[in-house]
C-alpha atoms as a PDB file:
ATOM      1  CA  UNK A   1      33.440  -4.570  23.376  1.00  0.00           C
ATOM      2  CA  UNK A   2      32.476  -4.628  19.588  1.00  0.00           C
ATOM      3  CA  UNK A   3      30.076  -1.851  18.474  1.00  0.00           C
ATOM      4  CA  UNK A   4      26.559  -2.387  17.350  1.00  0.00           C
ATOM      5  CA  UNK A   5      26.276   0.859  15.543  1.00  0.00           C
ATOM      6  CA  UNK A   6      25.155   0.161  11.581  1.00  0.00           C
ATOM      7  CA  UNK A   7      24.153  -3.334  12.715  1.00  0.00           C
ATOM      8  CA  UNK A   8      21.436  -3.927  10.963  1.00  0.00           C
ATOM      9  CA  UNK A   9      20.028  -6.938   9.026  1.00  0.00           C
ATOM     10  CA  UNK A  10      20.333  -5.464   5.542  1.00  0.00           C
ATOM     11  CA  UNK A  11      23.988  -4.800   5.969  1.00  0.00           C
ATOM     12  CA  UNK A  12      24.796  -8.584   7.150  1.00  0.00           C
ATOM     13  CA  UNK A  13      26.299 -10.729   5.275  1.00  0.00           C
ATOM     14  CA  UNK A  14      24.036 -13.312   5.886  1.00  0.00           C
ATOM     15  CA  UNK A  15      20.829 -10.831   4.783  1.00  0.00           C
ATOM     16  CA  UNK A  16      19.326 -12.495   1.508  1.00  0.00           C
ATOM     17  CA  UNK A  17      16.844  -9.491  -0.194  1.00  0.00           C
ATOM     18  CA  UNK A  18      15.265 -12.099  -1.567  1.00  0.00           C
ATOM     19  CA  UNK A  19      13.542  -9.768  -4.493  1.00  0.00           C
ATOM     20  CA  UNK A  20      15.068 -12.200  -7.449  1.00  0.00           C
ATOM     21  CA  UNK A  21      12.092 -14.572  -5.770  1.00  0.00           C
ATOM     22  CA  UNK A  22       9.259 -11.824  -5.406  1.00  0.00           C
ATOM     23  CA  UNK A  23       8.324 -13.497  -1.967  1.00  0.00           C
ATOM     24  CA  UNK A  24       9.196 -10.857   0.306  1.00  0.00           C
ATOM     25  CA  UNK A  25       6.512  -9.370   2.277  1.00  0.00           C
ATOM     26  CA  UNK A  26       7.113  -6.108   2.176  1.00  0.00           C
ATOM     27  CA  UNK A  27      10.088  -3.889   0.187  1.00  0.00           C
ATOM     28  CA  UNK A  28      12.406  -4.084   2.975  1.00  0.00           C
ATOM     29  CA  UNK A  29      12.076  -7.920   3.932  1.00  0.00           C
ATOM     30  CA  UNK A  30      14.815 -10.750   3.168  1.00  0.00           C
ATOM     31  CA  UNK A  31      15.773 -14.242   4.804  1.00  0.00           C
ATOM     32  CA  UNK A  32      18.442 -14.417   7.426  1.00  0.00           C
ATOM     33  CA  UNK A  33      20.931 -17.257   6.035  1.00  0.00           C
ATOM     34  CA  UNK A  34      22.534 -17.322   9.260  1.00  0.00           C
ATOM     35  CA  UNK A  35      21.134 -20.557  10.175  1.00  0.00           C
ATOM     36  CA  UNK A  36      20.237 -23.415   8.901  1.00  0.00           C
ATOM     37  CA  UNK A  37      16.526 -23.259   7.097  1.00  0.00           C
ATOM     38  CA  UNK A  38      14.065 -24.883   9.888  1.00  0.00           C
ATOM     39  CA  UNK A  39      12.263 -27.539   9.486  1.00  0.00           C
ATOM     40  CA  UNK A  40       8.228 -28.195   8.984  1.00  0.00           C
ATOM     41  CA  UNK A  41       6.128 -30.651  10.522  1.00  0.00           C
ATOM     42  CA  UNK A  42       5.153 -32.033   7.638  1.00  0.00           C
ATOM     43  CA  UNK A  43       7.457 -34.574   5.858  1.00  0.00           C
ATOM     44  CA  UNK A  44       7.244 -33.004   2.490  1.00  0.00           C
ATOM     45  CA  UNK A  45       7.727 -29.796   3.607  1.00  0.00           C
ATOM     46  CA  UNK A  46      10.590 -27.756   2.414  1.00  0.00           C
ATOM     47  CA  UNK A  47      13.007 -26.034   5.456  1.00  0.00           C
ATOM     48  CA  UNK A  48      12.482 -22.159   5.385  1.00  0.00           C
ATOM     49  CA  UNK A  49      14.258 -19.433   6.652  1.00  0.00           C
ATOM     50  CA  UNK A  50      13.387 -16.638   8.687  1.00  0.00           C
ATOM     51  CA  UNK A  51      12.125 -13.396   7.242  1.00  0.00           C
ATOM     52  CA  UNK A  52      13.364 -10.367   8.643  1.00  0.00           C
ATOM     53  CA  UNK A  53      12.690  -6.635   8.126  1.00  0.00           C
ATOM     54  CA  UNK A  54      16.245  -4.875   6.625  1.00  0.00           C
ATOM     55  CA  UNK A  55      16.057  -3.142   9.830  1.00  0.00           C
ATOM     56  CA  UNK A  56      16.008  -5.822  12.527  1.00  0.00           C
ATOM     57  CA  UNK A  57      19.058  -6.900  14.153  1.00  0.00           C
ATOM     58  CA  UNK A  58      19.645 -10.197  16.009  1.00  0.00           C
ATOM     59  CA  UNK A  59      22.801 -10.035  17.556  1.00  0.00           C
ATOM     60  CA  UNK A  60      24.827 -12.153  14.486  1.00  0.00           C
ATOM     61  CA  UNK A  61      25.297  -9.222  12.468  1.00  0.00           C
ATOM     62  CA  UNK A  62      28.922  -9.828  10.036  1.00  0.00           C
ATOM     63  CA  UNK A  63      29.396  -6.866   8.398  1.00  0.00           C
ATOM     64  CA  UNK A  64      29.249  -7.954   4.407  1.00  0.00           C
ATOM     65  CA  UNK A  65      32.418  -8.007   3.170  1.00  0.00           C
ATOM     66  CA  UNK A  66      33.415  -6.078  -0.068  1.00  0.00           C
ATOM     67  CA  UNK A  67      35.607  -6.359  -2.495  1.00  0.00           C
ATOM     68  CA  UNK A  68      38.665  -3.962  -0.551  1.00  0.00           C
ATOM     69  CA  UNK A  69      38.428  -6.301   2.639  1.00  0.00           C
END
């Protein structure tokens, strides 16, 4: 049974900060890269991703690897 202690979006590998952009809505906020961006309905949309609080936790948490692993 793997362990979802320390799970948390901000420590996932697939956590983007997303401060080099400034769009973040608050300090703590990124983009989940785990998927593909979705979609909009309009054809010249551009996909987006999901933005998550460093906090949340979805249940695809990778740990991020570093440079020892």
């Amino acid at each position: 049974m793997a362990t979802t202690q320390g799970a948390a979006c901000n420590s996932c590998r697939y956590f983007d900060d997303h401060k080099l952009n400034g769009a973040a809505a608050s300090a703590d906020a990124g983009l989940c890269r785990f998927n593909p961006p979705v979609s909009q309905p309009d054809p010249q949309g551009h996909g987006l991703w999901p933005v998550v609080a460093g906090q949340d936790w979805c249940g695809h948490f990778t740990a991020e690897q570093t440079a020892a692993e």
